[in-house]
PDB file of N, CA and C in Angstrom:
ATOM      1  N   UNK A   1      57.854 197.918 150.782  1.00  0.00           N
ATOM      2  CA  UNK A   1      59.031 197.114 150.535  1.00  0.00           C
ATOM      3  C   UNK A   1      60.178 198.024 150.106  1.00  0.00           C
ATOM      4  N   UNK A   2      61.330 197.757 150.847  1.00  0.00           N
ATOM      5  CA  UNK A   2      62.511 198.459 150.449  1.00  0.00           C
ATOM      6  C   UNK A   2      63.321 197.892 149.206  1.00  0.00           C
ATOM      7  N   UNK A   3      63.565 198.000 148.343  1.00  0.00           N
ATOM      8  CA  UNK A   3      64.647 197.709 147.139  1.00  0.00           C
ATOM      9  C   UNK A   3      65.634 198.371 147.251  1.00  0.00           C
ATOM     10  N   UNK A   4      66.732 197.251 147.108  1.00  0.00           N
ATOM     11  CA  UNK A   4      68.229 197.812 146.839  1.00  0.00           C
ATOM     12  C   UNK A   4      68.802 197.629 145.633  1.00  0.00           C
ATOM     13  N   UNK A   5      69.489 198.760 145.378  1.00  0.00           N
ATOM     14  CA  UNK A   5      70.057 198.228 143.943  1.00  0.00           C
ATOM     15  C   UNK A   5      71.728 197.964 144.238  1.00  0.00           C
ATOM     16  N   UNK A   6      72.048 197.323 143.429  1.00  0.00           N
ATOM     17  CA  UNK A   6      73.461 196.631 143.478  1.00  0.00           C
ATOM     18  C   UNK A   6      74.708 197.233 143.651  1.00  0.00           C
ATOM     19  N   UNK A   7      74.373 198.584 142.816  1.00  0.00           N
ATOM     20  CA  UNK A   7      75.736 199.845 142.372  1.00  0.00           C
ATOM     21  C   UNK A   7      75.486 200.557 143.925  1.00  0.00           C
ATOM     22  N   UNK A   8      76.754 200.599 144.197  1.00  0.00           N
ATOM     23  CA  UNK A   8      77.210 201.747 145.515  1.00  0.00           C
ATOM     24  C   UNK A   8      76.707 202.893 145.174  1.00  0.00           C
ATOM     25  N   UNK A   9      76.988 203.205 143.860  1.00  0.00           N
ATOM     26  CA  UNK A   9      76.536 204.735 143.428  1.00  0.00           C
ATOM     27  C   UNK A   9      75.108 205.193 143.688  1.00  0.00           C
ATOM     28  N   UNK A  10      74.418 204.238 143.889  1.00  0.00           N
ATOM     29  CA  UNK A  10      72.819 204.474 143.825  1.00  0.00           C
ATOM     30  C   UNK A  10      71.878 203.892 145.160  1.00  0.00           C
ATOM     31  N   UNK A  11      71.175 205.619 145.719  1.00  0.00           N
ATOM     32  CA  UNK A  11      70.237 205.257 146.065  1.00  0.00           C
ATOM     33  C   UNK A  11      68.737 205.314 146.292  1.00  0.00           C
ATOM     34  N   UNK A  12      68.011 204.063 146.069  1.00  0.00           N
ATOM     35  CA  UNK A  12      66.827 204.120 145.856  1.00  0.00           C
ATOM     36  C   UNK A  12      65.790 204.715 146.958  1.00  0.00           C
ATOM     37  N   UNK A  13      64.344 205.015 146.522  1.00  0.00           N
ATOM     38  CA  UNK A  13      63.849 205.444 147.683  1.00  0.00           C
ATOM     39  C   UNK A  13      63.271 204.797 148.233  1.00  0.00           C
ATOM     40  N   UNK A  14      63.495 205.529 149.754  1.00  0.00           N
ATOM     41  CA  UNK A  14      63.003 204.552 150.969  1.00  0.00           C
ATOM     42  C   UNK A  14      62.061 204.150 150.783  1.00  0.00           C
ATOM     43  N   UNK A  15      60.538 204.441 149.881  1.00  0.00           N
ATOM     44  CA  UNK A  15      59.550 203.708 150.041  1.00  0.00           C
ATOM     45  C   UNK A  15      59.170 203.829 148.141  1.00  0.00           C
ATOM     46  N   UNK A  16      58.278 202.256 148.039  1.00  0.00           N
ATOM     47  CA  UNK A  16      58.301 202.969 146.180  1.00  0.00           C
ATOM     48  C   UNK A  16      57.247 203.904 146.455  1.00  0.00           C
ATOM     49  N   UNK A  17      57.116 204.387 144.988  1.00  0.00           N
ATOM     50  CA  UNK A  17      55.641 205.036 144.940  1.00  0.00           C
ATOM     51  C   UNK A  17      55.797 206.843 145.647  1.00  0.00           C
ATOM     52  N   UNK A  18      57.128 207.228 146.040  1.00  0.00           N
ATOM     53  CA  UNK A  18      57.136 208.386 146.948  1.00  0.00           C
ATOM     54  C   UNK A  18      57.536 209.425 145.965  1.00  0.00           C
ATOM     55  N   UNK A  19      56.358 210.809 146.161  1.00  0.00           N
ATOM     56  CA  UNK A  19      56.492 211.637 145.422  1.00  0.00           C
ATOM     57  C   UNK A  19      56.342 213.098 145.758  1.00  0.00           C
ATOM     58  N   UNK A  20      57.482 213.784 145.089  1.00  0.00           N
ATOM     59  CA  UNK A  20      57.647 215.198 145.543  1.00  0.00           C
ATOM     60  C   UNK A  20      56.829 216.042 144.491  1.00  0.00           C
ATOM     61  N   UNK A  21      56.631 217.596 145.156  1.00  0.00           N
ATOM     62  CA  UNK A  21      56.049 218.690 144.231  1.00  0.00           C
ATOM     63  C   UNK A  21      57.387 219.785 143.932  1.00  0.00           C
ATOM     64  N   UNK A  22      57.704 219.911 142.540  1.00  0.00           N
ATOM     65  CA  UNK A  22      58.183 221.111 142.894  1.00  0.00           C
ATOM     66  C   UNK A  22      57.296 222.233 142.003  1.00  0.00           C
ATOM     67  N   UNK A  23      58.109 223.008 141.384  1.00  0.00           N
ATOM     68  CA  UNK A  23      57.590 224.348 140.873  1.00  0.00           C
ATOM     69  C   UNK A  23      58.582 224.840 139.786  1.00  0.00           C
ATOM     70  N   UNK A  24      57.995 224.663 138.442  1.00  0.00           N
ATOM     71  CA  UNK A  24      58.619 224.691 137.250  1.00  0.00           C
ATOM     72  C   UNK A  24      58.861 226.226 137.061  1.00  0.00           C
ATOM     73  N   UNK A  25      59.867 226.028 136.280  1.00  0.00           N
ATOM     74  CA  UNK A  25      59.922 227.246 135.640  1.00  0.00           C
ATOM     75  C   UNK A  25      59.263 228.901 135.244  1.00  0.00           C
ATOM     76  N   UNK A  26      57.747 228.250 135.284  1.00  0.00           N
ATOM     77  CA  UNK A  26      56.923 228.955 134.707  1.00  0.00           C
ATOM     78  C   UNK A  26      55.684 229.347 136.529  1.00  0.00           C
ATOM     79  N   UNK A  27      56.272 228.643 137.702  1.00  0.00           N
ATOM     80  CA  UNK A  27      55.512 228.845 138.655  1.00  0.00           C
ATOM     81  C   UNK A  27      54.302 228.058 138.962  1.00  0.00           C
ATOM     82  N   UNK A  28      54.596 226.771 138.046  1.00  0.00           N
ATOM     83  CA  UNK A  28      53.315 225.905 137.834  1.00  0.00           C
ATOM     84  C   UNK A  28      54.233 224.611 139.155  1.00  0.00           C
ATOM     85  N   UNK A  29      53.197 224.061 139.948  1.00  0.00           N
ATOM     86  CA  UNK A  29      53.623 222.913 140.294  1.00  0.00           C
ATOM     87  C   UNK A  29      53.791 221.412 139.629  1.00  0.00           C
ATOM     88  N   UNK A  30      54.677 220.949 139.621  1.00  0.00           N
ATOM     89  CA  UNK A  30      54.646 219.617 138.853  1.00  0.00           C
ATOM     90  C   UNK A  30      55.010 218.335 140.295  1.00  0.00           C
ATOM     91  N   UNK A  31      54.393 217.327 140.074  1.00  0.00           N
ATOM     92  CA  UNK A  31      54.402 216.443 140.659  1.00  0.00           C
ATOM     93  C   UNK A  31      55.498 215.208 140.205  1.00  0.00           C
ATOM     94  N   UNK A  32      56.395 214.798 141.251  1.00  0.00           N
ATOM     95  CA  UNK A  32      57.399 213.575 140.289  1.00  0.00           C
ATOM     96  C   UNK A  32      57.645 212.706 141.596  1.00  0.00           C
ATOM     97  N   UNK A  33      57.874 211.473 140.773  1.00  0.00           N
ATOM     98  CA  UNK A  33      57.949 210.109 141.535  1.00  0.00           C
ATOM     99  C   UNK A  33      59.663 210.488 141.480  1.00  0.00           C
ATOM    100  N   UNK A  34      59.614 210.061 142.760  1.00  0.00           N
ATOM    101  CA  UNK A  34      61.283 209.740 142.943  1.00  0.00           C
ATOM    102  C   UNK A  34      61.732 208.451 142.945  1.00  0.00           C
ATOM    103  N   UNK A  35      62.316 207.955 141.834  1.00  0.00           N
ATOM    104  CA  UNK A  35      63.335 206.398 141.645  1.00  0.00           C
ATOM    105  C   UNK A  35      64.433 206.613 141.968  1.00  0.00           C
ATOM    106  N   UNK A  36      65.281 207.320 142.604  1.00  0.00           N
ATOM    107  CA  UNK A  36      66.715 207.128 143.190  1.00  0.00           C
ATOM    108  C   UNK A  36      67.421 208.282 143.331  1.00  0.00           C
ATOM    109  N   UNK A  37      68.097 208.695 144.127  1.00  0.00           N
ATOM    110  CA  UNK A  37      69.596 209.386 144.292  1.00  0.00           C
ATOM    111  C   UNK A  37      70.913 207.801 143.644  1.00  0.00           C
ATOM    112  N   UNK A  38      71.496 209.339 142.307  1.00  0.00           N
ATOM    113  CA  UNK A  38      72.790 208.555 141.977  1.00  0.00           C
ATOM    114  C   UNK A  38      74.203 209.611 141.666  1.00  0.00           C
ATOM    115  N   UNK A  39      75.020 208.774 142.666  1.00  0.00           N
ATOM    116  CA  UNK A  39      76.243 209.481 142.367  1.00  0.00           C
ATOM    117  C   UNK A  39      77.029 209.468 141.601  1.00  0.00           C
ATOM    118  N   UNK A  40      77.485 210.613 140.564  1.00  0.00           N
ATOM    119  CA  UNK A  40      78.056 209.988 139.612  1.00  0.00           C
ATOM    120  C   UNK A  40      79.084 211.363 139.032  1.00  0.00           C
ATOM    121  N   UNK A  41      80.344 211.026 138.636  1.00  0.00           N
ATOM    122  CA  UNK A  41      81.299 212.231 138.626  1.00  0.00           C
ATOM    123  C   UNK A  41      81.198 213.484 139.814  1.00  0.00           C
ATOM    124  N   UNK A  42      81.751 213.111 140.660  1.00  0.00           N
ATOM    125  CA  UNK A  42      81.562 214.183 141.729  1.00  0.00           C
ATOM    126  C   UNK A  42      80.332 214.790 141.842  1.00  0.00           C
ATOM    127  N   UNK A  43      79.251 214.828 141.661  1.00  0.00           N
ATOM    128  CA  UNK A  43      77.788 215.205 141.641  1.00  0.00           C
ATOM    129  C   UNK A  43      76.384 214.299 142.012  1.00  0.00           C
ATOM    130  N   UNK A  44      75.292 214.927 142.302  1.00  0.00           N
ATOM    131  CA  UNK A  44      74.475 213.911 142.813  1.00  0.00           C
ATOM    132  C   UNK A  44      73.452 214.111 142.438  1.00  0.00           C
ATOM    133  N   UNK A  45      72.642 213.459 141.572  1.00  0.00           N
ATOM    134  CA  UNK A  45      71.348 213.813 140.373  1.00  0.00           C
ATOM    135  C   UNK A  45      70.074 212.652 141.269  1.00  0.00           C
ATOM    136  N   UNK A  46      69.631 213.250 141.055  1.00  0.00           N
ATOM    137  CA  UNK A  46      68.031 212.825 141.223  1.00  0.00           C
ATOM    138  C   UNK A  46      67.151 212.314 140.055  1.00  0.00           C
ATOM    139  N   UNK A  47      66.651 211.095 139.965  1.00  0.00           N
ATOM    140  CA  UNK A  47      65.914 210.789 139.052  1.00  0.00           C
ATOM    141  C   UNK A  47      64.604 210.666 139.500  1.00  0.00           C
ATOM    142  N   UNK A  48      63.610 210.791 138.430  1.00  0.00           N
ATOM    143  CA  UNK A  48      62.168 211.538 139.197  1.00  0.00           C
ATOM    144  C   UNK A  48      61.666 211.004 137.557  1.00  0.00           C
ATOM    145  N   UNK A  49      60.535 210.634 137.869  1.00  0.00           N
ATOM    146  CA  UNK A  49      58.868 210.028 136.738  1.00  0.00           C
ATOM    147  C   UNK A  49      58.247 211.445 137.362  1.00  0.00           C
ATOM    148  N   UNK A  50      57.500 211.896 135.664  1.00  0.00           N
ATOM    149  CA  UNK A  50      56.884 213.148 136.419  1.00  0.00           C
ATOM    150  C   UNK A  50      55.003 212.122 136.426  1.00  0.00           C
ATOM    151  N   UNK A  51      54.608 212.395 137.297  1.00  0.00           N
ATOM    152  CA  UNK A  51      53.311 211.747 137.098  1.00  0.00           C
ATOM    153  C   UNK A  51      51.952 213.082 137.368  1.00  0.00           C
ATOM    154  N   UNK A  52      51.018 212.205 136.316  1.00  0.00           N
ATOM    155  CA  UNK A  52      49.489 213.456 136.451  1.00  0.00           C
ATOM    156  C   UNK A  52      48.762 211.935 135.876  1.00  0.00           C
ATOM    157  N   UNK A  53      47.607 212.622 135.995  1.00  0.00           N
ATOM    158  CA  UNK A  53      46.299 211.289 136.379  1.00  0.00           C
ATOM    159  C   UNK A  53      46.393 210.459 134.999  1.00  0.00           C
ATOM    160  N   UNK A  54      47.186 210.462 133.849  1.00  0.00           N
ATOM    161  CA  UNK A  54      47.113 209.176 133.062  1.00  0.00           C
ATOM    162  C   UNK A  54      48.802 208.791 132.962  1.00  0.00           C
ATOM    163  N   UNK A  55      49.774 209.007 134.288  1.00  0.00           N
ATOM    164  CA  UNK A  55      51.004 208.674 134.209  1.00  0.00           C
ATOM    165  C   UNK A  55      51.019 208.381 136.106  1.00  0.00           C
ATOM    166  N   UNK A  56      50.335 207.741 136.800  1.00  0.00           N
ATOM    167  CA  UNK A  56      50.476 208.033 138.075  1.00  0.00           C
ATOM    168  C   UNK A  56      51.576 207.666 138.083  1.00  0.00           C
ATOM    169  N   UNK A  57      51.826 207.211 140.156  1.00  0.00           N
ATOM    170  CA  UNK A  57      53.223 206.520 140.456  1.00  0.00           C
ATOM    171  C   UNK A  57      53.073 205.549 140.465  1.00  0.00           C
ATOM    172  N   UNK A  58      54.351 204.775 140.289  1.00  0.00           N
ATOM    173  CA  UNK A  58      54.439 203.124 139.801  1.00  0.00           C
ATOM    174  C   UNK A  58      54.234 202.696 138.434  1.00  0.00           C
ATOM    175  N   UNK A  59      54.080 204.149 137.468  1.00  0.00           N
ATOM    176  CA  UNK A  59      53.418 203.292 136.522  1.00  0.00           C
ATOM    177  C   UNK A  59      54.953 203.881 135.871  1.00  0.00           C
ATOM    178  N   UNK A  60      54.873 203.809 133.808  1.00  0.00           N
ATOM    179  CA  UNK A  60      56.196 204.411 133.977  1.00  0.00           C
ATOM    180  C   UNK A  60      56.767 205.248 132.406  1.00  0.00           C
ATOM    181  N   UNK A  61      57.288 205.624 132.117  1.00  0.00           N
ATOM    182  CA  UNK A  61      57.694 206.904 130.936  1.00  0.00           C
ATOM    183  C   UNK A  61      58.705 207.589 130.818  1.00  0.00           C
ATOM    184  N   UNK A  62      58.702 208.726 130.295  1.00  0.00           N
ATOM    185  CA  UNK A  62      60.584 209.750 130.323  1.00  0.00           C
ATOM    186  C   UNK A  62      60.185 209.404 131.954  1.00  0.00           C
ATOM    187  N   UNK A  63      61.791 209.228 131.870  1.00  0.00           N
ATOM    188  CA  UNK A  63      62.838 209.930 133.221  1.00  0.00           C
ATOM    189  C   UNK A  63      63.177 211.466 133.146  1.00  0.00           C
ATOM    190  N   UNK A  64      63.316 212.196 134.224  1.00  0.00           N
ATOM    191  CA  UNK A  64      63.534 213.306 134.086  1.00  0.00           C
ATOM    192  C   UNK A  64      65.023 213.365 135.140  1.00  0.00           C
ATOM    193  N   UNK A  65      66.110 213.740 134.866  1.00  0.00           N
ATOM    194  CA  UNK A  65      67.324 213.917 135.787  1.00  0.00           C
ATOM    195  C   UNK A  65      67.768 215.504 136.365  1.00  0.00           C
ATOM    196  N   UNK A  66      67.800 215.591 137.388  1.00  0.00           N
ATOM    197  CA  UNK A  66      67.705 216.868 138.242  1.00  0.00           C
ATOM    198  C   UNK A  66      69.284 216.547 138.848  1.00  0.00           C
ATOM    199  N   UNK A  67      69.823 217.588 138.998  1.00  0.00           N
ATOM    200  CA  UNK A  67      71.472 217.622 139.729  1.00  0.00           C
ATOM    201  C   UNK A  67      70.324 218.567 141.301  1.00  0.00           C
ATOM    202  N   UNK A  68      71.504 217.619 142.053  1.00  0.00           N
ATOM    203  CA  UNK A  68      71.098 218.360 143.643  1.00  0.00           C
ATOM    204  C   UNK A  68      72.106 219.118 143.935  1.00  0.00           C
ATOM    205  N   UNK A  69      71.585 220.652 144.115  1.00  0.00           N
ATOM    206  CA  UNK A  69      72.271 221.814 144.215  1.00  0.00           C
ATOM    207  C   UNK A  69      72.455 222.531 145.303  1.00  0.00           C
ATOM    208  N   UNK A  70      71.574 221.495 146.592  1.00  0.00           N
ATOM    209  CA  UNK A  70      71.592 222.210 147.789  1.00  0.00           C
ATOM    210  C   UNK A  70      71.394 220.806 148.887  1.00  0.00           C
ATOM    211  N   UNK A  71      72.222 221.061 149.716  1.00  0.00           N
ATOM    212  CA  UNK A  71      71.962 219.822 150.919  1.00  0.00           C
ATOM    213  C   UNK A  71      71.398 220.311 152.251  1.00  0.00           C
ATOM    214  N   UNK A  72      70.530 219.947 153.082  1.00  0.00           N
ATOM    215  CA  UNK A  72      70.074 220.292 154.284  1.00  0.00           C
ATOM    216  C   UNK A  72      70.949 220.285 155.268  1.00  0.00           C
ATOM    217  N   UNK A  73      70.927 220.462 156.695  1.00  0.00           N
ATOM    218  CA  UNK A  73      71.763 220.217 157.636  1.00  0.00           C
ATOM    219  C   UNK A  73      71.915 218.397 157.536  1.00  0.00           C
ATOM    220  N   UNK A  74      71.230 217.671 157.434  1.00  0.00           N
ATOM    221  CA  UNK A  74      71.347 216.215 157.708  1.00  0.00           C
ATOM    222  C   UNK A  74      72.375 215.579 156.844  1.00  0.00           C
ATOM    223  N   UNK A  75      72.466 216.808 155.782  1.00  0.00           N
ATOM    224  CA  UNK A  75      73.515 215.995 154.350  1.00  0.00           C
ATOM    225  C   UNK A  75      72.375 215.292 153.503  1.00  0.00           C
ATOM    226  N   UNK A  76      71.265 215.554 153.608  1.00  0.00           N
ATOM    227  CA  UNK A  76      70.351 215.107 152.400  1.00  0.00           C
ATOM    228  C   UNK A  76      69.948 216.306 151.430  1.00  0.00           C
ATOM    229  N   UNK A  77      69.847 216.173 150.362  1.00  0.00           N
ATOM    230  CA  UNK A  77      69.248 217.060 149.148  1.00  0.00           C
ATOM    231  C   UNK A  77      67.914 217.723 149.674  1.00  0.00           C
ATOM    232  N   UNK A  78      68.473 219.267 149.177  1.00  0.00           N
ATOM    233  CA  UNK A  78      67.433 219.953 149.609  1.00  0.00           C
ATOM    234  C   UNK A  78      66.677 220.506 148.796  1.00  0.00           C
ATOM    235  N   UNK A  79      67.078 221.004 147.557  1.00  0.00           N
ATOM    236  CA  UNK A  79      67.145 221.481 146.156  1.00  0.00           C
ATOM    237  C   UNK A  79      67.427 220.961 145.124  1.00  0.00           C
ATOM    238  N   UNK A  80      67.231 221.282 144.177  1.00  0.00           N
ATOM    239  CA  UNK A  80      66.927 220.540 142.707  1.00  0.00           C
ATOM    240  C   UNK A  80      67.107 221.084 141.521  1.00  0.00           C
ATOM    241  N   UNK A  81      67.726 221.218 140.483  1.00  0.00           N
ATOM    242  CA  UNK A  81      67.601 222.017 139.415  1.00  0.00           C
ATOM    243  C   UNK A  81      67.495 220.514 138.076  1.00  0.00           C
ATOM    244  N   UNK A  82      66.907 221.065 136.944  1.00  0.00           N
ATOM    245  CA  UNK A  82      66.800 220.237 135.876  1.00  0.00           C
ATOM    246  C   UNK A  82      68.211 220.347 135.149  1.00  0.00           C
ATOM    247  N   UNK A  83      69.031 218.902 134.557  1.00  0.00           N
ATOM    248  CA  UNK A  83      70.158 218.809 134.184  1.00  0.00           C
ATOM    249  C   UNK A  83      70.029 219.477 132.673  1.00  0.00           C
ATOM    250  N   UNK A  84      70.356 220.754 132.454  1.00  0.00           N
ATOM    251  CA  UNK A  84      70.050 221.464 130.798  1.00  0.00           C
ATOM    252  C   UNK A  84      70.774 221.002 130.041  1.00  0.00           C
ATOM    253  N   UNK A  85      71.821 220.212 130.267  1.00  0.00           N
ATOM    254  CA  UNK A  85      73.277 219.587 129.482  1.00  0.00           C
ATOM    255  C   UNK A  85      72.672 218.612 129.062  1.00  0.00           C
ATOM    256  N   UNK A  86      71.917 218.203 127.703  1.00  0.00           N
ATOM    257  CA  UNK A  86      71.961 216.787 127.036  1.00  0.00           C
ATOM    258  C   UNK A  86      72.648 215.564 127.862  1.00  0.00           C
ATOM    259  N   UNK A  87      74.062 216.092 127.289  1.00  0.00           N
ATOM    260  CA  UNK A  87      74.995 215.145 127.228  1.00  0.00           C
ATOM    261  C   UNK A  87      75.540 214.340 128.834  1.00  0.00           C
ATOM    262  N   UNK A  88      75.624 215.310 129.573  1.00  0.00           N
ATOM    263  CA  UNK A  88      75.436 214.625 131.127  1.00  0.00           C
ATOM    264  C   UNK A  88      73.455 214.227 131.455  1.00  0.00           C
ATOM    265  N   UNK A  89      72.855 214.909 131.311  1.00  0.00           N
ATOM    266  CA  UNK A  89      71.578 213.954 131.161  1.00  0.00           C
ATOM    267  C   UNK A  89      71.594 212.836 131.037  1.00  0.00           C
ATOM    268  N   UNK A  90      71.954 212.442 129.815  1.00  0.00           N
ATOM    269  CA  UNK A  90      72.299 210.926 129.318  1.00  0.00           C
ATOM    270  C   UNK A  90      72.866 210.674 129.306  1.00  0.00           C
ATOM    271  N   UNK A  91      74.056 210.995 130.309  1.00  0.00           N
ATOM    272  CA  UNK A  91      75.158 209.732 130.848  1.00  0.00           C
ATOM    273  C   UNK A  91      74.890 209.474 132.189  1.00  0.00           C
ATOM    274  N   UNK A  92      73.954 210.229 132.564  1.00  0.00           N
ATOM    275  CA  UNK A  92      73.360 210.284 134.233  1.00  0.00           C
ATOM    276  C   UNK A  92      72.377 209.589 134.275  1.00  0.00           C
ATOM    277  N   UNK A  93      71.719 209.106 133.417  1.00  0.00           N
ATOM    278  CA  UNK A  93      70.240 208.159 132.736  1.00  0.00           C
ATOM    279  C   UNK A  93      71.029 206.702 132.824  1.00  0.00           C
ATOM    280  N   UNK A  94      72.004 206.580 131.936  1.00  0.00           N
ATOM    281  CA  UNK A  94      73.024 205.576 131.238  1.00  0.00           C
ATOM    282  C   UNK A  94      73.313 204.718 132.375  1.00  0.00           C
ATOM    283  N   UNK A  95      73.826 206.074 133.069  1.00  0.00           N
ATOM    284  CA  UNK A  95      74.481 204.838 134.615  1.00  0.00           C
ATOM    285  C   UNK A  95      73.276 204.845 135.863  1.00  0.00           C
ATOM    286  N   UNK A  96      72.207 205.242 135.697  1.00  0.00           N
ATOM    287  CA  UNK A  96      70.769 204.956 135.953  1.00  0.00           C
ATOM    288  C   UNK A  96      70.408 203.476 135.727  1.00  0.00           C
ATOM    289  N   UNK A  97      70.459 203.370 134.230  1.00  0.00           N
ATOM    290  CA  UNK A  97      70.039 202.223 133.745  1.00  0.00           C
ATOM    291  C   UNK A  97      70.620 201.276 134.587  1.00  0.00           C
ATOM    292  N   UNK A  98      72.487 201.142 134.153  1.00  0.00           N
ATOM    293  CA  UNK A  98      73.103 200.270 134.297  1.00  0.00           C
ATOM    294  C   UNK A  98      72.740 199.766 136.059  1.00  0.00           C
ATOM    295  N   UNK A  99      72.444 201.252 136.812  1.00  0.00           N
ATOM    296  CA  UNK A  99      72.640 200.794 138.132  1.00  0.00           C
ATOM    297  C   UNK A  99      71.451 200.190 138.549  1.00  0.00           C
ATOM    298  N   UNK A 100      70.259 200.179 138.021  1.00  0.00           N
ATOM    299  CA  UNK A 100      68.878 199.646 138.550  1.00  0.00           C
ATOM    300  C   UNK A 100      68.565 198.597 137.419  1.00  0.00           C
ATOM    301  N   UNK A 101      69.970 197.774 137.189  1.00  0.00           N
ATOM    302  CA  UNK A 101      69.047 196.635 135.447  1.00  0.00           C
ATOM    303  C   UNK A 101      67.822 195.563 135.957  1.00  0.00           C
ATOM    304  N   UNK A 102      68.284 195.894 137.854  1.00  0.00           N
ATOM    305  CA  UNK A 102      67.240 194.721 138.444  1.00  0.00           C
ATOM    306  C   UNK A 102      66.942 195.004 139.212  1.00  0.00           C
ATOM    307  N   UNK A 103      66.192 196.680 139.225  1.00  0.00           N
ATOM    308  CA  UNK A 103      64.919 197.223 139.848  1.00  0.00           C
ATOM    309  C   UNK A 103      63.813 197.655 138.706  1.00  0.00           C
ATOM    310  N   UNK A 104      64.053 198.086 137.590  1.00  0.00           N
ATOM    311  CA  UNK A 104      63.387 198.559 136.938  1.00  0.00           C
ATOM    312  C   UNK A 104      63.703 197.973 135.706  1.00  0.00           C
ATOM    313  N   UNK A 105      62.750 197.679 134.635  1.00  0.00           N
ATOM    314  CA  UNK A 105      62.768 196.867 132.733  1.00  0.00           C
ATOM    315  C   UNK A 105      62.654 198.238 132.478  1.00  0.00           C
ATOM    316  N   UNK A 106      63.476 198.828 131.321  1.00  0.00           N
ATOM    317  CA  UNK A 106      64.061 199.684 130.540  1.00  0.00           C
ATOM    318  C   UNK A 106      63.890 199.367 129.310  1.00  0.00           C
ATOM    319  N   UNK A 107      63.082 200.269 128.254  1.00  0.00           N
ATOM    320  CA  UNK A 107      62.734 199.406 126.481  1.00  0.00           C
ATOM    321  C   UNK A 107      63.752 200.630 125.857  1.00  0.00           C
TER     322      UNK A 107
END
């Protein structure tokens, strides 16, 4: 099932439950659910659930927000970096929230 969310700024992924690998910091792979591409101040962040066998996908916990730092030929995100700025983190979360209040319950 496809879900749309309401805000122009945001988009969700094509299928739920869809999840990428990348490779942390340290050369370790980490696994994350992707909940949306959102555009927001000239930039385009990725929100991602990191999941391992007592957090799978679909289920749910921190958000993690990634700025996309590289686009493919198609104009889709190719690359990923973790947002180190607090403060855009959580205004990139904020208008996350606001943009999915009726895809996803938020406590």
């Amino acid at each position: 099932m496809i879900r749309e969310g309401s805000d122009p700024n945001f988009a969700p992924p094509v299928e739920e439950g869809t999840t990428f690998v990348f490779e942390d910091e340290h050369g370790d792979e980490v696994e994350l659910e992707f909940l949306g591409l959102l555009f927001y101040e000239d930039h385009r962040y990725g929100l991602f659930f990191p999941i391992d066998d007592t957090h799978p996908a679909l289920s749910s916990g921190e958000v993690m927000v990634l700025e996309v730092v590289e686009l493919d030929e198609e104009g889709q995100p190719a690359s990923f970096e973790l947002v180190d700025d607090e403060t855009i983190a959580q205004e990139v979360y904020e208008a996350f929230r606001k943009a999915t209040k009726d895809l996803y319950r938020f406590e």
